[in-house]
N, C-alpha and C. Protein backbone atom coordinates (compact mmCIF):
# COMPACT_ATOMS: atom_id res chain seq x y z
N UNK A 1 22.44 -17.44 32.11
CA UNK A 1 21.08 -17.59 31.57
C UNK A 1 21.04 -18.77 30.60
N UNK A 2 20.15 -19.51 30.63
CA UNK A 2 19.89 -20.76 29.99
C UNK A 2 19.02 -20.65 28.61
N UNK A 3 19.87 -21.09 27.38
CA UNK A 3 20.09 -20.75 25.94
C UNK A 3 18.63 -21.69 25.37
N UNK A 4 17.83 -21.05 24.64
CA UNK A 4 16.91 -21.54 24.58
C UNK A 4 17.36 -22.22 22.65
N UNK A 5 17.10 -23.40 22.23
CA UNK A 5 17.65 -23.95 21.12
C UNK A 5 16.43 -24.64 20.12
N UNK A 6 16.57 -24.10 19.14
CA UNK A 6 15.25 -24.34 18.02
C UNK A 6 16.00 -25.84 17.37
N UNK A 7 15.20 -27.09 17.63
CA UNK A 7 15.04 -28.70 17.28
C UNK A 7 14.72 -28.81 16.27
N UNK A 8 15.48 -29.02 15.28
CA UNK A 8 15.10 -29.57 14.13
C UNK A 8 15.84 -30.99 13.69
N UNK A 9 14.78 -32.12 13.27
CA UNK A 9 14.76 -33.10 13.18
C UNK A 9 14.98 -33.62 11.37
N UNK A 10 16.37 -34.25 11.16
CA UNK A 10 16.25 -34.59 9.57
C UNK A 10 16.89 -36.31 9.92
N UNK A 11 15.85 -36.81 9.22
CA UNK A 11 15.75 -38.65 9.51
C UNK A 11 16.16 -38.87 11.03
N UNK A 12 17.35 -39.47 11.42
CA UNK A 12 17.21 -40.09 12.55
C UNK A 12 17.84 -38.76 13.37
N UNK A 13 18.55 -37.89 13.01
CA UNK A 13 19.50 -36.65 13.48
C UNK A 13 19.14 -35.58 14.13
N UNK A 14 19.03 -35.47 15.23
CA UNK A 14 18.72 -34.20 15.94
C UNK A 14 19.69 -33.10 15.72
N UNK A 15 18.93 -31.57 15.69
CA UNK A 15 20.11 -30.91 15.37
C UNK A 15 19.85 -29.71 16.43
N UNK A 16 20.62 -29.11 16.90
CA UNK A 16 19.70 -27.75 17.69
C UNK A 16 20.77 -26.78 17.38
N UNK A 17 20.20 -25.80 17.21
CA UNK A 17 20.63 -24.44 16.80
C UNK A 17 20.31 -23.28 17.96
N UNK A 18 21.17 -22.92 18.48
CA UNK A 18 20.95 -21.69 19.31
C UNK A 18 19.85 -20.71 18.68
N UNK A 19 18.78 -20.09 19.49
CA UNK A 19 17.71 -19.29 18.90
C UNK A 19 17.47 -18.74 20.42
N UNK A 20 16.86 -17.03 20.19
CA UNK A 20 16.11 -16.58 20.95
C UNK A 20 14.95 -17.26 22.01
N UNK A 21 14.32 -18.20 20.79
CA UNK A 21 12.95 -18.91 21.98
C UNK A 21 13.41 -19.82 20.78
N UNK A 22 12.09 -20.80 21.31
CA UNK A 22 11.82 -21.99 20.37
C UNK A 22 11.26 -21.34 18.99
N UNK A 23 11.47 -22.22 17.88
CA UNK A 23 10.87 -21.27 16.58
C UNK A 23 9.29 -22.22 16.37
N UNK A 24 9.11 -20.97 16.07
CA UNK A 24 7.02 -21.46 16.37
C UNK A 24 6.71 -21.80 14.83
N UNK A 25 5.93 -22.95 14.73
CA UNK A 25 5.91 -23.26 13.33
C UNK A 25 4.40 -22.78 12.99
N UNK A 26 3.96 -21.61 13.40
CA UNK A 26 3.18 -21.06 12.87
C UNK A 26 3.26 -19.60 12.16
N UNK A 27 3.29 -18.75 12.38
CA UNK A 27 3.85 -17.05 11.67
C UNK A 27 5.68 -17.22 11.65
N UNK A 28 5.85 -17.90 12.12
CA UNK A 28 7.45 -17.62 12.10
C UNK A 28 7.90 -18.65 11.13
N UNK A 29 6.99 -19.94 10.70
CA UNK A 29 7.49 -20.73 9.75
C UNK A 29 6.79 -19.93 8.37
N UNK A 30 5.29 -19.24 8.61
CA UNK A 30 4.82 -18.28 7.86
C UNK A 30 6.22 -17.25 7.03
N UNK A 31 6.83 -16.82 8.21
CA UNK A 31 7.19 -15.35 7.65
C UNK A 31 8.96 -16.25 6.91
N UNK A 32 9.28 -17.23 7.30
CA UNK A 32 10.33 -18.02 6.68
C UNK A 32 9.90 -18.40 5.21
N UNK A 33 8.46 -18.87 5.45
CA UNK A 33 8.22 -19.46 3.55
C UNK A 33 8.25 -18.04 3.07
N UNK A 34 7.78 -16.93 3.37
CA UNK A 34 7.26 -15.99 2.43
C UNK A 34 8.49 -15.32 1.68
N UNK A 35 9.73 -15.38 2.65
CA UNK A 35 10.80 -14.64 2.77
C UNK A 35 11.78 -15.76 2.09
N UNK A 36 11.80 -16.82 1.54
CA UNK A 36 12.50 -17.48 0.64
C UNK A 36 11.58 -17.24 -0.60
N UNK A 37 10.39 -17.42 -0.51
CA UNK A 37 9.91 -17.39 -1.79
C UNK A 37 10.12 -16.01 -2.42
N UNK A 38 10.23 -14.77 -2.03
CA UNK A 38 10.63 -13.39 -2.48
C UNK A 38 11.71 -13.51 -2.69
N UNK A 39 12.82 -14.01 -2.03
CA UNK A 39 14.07 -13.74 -2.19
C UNK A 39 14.37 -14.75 -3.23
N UNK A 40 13.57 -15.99 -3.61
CA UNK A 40 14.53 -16.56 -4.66
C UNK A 40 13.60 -16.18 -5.79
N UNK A 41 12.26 -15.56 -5.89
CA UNK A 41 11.89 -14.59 -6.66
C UNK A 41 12.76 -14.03 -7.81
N UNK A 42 13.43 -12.75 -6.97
CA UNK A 42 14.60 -11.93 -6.87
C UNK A 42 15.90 -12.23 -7.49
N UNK A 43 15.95 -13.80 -6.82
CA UNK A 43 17.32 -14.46 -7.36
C UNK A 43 16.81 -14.90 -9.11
N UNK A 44 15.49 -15.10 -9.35
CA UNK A 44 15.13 -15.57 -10.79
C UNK A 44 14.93 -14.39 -11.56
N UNK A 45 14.50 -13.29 -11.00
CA UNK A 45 14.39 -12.20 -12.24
C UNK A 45 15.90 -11.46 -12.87
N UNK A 46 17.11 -11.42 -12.10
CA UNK A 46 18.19 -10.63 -11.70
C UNK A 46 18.11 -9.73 -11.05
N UNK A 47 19.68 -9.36 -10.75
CA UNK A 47 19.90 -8.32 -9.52
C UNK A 47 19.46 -6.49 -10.29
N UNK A 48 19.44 -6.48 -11.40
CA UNK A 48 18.58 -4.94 -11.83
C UNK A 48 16.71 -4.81 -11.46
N UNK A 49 16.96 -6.34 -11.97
CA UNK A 49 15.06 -6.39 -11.73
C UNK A 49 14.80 -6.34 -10.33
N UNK A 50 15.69 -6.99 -9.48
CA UNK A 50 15.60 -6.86 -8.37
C UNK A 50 15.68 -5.73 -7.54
N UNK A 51 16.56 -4.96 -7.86
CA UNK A 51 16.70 -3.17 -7.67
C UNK A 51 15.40 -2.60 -8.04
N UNK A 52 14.77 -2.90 -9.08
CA UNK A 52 13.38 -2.17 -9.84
C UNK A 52 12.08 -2.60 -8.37
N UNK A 53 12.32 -3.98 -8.06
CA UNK A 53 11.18 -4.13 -6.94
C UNK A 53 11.30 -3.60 -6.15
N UNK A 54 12.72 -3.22 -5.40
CA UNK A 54 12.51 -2.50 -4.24
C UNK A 54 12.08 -1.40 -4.58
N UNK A 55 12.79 -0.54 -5.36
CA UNK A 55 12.00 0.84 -5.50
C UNK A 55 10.88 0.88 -5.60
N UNK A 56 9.92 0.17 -6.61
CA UNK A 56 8.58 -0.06 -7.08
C UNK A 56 8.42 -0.48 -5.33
N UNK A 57 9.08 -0.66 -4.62
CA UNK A 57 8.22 -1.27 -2.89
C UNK A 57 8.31 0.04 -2.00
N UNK A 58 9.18 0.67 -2.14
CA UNK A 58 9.28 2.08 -1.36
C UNK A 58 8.11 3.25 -2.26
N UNK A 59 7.90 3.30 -3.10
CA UNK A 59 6.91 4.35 -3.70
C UNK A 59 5.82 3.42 -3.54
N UNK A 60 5.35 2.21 -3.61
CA UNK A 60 3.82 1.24 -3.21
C UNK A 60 4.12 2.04 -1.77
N UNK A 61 5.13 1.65 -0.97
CA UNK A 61 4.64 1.89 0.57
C UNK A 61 3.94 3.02 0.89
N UNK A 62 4.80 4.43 0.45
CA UNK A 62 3.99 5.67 0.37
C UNK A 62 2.92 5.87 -0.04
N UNK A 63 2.40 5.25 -0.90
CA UNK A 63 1.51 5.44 -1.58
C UNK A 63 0.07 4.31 -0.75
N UNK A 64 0.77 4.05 -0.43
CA UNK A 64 -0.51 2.71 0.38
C UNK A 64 -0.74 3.66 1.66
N UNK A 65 0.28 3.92 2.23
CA UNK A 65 -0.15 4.61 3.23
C UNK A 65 -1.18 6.12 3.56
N UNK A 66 -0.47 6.58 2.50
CA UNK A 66 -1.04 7.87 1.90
C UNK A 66 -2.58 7.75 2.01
N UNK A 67 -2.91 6.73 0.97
CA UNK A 67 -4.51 5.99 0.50
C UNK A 67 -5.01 5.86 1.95
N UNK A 68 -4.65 5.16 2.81
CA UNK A 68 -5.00 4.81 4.31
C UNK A 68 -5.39 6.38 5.02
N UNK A 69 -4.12 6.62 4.86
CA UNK A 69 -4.17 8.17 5.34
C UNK A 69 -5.78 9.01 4.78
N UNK A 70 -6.00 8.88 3.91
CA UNK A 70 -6.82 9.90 3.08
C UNK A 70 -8.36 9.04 3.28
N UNK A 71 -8.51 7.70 3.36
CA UNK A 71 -10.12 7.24 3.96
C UNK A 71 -10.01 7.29 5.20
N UNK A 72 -8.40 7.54 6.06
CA UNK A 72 -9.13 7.96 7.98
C UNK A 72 -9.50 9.21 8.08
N UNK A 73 -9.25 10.20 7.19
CA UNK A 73 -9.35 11.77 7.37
C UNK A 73 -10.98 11.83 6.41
N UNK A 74 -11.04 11.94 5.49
CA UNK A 74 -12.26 11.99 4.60
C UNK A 74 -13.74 10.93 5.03
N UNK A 75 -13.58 9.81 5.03
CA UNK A 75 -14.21 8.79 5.58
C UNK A 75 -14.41 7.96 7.05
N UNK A 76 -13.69 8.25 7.67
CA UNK A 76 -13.69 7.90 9.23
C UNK A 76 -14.46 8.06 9.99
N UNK A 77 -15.57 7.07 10.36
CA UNK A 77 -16.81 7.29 11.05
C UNK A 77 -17.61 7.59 10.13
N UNK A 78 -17.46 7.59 8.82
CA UNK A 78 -18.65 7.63 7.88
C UNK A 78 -19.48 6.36 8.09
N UNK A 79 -21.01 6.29 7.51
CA UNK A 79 -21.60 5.39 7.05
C UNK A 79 -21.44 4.17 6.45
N UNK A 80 -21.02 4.97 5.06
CA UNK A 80 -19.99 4.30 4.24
C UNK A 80 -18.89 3.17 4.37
N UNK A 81 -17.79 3.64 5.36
CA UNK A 81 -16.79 3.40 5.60
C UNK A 81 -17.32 1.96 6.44
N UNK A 82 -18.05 1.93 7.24
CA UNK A 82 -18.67 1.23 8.40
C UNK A 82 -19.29 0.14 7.53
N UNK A 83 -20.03 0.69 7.15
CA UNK A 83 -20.87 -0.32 6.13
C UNK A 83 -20.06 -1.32 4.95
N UNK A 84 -18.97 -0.84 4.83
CA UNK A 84 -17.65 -1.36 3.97
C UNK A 84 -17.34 -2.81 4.80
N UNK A 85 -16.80 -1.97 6.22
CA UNK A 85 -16.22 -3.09 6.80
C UNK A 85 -17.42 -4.04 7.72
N UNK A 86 -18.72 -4.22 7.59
CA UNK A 86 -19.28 -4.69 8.00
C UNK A 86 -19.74 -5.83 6.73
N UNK A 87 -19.48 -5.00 5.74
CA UNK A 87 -20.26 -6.08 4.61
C UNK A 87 -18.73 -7.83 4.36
N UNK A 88 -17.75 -6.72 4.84
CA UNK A 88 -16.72 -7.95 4.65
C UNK A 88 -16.26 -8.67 5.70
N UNK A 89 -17.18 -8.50 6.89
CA UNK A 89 -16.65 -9.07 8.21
C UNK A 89 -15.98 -8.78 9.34
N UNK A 90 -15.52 -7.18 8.91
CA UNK A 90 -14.09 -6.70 9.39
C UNK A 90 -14.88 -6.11 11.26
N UNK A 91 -14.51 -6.11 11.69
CA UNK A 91 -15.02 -5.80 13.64
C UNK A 91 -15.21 -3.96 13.53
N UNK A 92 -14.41 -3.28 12.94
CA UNK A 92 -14.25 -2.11 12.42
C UNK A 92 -13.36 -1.47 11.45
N UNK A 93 -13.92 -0.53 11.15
CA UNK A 93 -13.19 0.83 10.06
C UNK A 93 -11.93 0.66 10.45
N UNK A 94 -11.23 0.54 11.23
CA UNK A 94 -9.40 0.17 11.40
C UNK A 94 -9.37 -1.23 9.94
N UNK A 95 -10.40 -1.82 10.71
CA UNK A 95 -9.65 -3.53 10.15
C UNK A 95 -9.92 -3.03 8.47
N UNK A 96 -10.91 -2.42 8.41
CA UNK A 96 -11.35 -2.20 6.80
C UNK A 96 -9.59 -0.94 6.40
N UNK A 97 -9.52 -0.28 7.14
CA UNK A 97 -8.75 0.67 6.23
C UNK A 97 -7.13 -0.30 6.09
N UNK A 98 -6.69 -1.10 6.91
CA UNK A 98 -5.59 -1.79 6.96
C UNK A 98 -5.95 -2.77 6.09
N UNK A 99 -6.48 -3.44 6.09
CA UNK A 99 -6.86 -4.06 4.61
C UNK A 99 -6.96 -3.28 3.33
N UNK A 100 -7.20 -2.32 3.19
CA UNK A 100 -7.34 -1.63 2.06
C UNK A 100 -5.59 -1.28 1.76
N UNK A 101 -5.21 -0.96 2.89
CA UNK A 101 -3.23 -0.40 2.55
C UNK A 101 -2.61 -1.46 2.34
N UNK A 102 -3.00 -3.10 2.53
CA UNK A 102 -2.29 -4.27 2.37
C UNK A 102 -2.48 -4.10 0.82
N UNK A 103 -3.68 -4.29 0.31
CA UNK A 103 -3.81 -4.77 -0.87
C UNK A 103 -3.49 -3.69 -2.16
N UNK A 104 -3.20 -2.44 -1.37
CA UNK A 104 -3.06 -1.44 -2.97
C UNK A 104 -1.56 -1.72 -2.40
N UNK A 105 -0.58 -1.63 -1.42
CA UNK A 105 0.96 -2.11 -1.38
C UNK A 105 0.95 -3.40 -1.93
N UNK A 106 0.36 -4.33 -1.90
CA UNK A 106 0.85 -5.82 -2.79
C UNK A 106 0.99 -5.78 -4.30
N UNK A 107 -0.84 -5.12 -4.54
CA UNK A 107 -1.10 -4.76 -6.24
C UNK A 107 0.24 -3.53 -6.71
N UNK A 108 0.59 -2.71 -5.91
CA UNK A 108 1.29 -1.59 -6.34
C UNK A 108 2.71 -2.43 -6.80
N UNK A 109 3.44 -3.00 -5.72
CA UNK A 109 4.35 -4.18 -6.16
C UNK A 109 4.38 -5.14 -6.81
N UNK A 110 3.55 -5.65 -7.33
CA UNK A 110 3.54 -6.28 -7.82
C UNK A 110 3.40 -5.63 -9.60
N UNK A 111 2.53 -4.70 -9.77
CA UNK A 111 2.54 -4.30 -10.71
C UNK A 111 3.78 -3.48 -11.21
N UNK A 112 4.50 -2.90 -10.18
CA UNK A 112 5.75 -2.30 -10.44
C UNK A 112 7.19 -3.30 -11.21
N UNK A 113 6.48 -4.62 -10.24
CA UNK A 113 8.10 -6.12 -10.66
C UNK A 113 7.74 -6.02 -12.13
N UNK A 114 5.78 -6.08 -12.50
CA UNK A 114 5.91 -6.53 -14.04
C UNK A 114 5.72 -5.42 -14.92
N UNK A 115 5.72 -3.83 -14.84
CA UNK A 115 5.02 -3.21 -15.90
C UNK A 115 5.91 -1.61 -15.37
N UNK A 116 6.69 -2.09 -14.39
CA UNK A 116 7.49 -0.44 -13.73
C UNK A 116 8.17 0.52 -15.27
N UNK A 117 7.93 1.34 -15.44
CA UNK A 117 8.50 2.09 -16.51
C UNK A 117 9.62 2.86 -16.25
N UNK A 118 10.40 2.26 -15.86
CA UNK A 118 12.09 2.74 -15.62
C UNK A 118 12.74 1.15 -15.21
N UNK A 119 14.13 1.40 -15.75
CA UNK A 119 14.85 0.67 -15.89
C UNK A 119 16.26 0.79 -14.46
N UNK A 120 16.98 -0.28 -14.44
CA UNK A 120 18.00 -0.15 -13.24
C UNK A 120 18.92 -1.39 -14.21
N UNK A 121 20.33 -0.64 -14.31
CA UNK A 121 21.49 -0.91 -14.53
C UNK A 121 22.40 -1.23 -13.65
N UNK A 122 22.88 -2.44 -13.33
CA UNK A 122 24.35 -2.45 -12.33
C UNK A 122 25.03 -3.33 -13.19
N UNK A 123 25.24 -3.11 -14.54
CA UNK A 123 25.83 -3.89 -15.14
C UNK A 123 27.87 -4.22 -14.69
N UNK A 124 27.94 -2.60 -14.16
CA UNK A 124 29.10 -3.18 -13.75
C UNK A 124 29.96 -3.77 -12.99
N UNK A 125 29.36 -3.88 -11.59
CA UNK A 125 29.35 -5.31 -11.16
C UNK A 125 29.13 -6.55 -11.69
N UNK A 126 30.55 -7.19 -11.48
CA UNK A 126 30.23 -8.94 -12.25
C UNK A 126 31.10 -9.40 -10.95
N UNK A 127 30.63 -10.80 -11.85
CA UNK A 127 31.75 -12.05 -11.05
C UNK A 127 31.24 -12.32 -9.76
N UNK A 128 32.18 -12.65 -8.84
CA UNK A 128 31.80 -13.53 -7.24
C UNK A 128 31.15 -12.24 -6.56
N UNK A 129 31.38 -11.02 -6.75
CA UNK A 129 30.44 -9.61 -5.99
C UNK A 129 29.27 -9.24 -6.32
N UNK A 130 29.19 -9.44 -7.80
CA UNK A 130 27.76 -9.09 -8.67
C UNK A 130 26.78 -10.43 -7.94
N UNK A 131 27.30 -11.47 -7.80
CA UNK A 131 26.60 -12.31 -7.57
C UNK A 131 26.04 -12.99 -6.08
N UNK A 132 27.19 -12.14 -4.89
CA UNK A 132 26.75 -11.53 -3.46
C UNK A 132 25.99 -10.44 -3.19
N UNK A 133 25.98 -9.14 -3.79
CA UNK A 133 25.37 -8.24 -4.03
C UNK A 133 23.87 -9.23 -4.01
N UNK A 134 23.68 -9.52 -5.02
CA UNK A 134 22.35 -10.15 -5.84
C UNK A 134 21.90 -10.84 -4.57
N UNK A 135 22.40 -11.67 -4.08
CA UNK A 135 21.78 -12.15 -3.19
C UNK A 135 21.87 -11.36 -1.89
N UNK A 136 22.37 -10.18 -1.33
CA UNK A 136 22.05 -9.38 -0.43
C UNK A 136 21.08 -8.71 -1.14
N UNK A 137 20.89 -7.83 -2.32
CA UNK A 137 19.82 -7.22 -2.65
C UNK A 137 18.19 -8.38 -2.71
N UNK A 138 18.21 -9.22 -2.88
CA UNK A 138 17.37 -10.27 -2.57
C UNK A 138 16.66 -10.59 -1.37
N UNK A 139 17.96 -10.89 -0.15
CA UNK A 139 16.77 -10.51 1.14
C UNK A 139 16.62 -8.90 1.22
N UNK A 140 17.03 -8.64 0.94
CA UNK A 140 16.72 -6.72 1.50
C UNK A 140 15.30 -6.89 0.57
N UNK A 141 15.11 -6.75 -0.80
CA UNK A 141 13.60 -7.12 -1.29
C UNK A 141 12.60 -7.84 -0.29
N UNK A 142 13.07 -8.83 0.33
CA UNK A 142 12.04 -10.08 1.15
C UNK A 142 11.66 -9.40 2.18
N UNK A 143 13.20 -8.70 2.87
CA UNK A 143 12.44 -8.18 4.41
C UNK A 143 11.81 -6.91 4.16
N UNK A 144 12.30 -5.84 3.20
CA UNK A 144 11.65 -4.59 3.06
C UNK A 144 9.70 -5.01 2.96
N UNK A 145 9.57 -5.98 1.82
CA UNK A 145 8.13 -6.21 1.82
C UNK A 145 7.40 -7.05 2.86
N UNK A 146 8.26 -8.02 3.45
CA UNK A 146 7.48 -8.70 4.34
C UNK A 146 6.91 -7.42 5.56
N UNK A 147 8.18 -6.26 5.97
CA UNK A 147 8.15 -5.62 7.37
C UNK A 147 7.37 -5.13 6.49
N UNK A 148 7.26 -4.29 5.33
CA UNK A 148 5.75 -3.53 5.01
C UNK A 148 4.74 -3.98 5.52
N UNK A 149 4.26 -4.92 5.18
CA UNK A 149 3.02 -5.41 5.26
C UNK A 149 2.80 -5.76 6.77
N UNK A 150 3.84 -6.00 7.47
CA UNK A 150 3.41 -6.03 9.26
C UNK A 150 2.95 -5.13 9.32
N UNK A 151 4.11 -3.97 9.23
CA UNK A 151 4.00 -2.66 10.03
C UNK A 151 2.10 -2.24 9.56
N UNK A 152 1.92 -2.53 8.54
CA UNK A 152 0.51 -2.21 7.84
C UNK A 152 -0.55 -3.03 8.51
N UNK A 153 -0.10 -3.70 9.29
CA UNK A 153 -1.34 -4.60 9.94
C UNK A 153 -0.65 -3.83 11.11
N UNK A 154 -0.25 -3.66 11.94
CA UNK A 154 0.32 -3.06 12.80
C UNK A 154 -0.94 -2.03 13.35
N UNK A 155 -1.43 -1.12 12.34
CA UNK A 155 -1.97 -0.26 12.04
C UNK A 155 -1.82 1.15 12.65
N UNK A 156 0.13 1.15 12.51
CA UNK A 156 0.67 2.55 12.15
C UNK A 156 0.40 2.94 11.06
N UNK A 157 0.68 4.16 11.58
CA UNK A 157 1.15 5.29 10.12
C UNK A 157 2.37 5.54 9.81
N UNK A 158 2.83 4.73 8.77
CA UNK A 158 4.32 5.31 8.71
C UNK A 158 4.74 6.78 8.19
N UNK A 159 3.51 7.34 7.50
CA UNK A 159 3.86 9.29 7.22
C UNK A 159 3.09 9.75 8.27
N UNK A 160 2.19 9.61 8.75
CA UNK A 160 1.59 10.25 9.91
C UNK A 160 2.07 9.86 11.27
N UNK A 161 2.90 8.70 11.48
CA UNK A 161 3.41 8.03 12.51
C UNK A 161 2.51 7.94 13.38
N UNK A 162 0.71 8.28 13.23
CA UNK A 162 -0.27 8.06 14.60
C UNK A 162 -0.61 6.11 14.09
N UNK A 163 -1.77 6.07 15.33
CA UNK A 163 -1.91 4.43 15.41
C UNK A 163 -1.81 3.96 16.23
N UNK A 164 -2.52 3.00 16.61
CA UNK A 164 -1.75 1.89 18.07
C UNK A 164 -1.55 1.23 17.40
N UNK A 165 -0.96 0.35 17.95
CA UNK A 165 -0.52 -1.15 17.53
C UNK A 165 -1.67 -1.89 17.99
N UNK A 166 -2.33 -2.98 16.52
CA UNK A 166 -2.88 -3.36 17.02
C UNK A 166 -2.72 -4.75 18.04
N UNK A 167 -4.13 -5.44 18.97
CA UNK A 167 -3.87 -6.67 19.83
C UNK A 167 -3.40 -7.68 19.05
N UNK A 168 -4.07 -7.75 17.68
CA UNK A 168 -4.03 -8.92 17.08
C UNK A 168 -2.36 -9.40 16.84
N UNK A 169 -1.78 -8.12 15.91
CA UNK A 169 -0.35 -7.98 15.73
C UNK A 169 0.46 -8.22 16.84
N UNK A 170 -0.17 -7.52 18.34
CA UNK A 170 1.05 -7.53 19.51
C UNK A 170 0.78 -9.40 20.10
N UNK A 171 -0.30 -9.98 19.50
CA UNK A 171 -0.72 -11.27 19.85
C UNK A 171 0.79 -11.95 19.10
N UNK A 172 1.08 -11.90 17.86
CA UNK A 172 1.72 -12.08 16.89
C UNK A 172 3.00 -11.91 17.35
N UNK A 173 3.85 -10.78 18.03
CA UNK A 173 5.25 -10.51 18.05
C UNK A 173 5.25 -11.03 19.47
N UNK A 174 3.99 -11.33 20.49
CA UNK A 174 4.70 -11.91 21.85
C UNK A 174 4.86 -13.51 21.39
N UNK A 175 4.03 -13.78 20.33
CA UNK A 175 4.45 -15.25 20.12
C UNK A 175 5.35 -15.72 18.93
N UNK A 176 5.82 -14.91 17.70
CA UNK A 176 6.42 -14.93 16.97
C UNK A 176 7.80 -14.20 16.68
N UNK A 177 9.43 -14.92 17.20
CA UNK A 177 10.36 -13.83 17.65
C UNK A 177 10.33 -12.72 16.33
N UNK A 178 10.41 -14.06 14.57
CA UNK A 178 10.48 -13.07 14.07
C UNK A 178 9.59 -12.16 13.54
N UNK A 179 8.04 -12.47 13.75
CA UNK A 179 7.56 -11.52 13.55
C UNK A 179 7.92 -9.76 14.32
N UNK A 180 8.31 -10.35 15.31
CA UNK A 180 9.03 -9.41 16.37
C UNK A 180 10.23 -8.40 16.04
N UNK A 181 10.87 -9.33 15.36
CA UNK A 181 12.41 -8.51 14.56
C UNK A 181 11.50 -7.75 13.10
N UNK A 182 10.57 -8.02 12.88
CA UNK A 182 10.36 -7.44 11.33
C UNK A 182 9.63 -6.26 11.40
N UNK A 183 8.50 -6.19 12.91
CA UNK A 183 7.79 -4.97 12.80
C UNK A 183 8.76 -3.83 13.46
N UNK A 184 9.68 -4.64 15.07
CA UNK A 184 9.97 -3.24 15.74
C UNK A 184 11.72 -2.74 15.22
N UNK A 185 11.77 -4.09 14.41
CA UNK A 185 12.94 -2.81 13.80
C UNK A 185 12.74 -2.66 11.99
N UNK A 186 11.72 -2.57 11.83
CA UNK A 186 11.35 -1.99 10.63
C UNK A 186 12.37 -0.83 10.07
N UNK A 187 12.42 0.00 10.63
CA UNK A 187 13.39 1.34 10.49
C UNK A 187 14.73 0.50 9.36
N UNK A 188 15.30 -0.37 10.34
CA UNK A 188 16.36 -0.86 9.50
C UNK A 188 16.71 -1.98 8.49
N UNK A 189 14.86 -2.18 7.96
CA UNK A 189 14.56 -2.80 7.00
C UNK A 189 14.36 -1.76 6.02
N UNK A 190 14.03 -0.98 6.84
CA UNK A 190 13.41 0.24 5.30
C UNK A 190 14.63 0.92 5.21
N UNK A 191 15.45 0.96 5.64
CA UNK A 191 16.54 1.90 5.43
C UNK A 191 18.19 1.15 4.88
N UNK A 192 17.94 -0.42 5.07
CA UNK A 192 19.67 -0.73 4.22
C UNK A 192 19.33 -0.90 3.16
N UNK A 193 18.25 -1.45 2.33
CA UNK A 193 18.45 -1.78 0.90
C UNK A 193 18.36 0.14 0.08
N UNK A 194 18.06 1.24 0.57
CA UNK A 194 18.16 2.45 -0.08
C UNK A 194 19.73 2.42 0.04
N UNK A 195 20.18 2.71 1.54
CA UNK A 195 21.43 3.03 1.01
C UNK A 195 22.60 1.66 0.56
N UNK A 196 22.06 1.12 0.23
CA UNK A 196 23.01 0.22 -0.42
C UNK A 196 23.14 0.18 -1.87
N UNK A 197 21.28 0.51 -2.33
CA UNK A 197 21.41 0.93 -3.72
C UNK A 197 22.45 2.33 -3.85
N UNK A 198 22.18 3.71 -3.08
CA UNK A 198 22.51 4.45 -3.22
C UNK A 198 24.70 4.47 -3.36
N UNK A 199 25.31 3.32 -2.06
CA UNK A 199 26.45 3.34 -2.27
C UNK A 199 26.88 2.45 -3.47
N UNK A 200 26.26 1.88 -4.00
CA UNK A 200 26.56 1.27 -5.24
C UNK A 200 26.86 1.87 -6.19
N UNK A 201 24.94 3.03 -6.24
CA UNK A 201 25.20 3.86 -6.90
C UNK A 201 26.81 4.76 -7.09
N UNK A 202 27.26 5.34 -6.03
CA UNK A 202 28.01 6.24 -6.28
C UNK A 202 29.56 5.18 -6.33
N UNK A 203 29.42 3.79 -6.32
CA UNK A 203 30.48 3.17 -6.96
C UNK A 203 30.57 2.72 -8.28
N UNK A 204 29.59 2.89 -8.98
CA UNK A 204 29.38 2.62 -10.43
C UNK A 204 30.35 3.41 -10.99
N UNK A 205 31.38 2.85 -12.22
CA UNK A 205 31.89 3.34 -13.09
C UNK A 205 31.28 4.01 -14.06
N UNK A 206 29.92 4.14 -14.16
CA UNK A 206 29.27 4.57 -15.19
C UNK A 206 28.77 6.00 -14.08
């Protein structure tokens, strides 16, 4: 099978890198800026503060979803609800309630990086590990929030697990590989940065 190679051009130098498809410089150069800019975020606050976002990103997620959860059951096919997403453009009550779970998961994280009221210690990690750690806990921050916010346009339920997927999104992962890696294996975005805090946890000398 014939290796498909992503071209990148620096002054006169061609360079090609083995890749799945070609890399699309639209959502996939998207989901590259977003995912350095979090992760060196991460790398500027430290690796405790950095521990504090993810958590503050796993209780936003629940909690965004939850909110979603609670205007499709209470409000769904309301007036209201309709009239919401008509006043902002949205085609329907889906597009309005997935918008609504983007923006209380961003505000929720975001307010958690600056105002979270608990603290995270890994003071005892140092040296060349404290400072690999840091930067593995760094992308695990980038991809945990970037796959949030797919899966949330997605317009699953991650506690109710109902939903289709929407066209727009499946428009997105047939043309974007990694948008592709971030929604359908979500599972194992949401699941290494816990237990990595957690085996740390139980390697702490303290």
């Amino acid at each position: 099978m014939q290796k498909d190679y992503a071209r990148i051009k620096i002054g006169n130098d061609l360079f090609l890198f083995p890749f799945p498809m070609n890399l699309q410089l639209s959502w996939d150069l998207f989901v590259i800026v977003f995912f350095v800019v979090i992760a060196s975020y991460s790398l500027i606050i430290g690796r405790d503060n950095t521990i504090k976002v993810i958590l503050g990103t796993y209780v936003a997620l629940v909690c965004a979803d939850a909110i979603g959860g609670l205007l499709t059951h209470y409000f769904g096919g309301t007036v209201m609800l309709l009239q919401m997403a008509k006043e902002v453009n949205f085609t329907g009550e889906q597009q309005a309630i997935i918008f609504t779970k983007v923006i209380v998961f961003l505000l929720m994280v975001i307010l958690f990086a600056v105002k979270g009221a608990f603290d995270v210690n890994t003071s005892g990690v140092r040296g060349l590990v404290g400072f690999f750690l840091h930067l593995f806990y760094a992308a695990c921050s980038a991809g945990l929030i970037i796959s949030s916010v797919l899966v949330f346009v997605s317009g699953v339920s991650i506690l109710g697990g109902g939903g289709v997927v929407s066209e727009a999104l499946k428009s997105l992962t047939d043309d974007s590989y990694l948008v592709y890696l971030m929604v359908y294996y979500h599972n194992i975005w949401f699941a290494i940065p816990a237990a990595a805090f957690l085996l740390n946890s139980l390697g702490s000398e303290e």
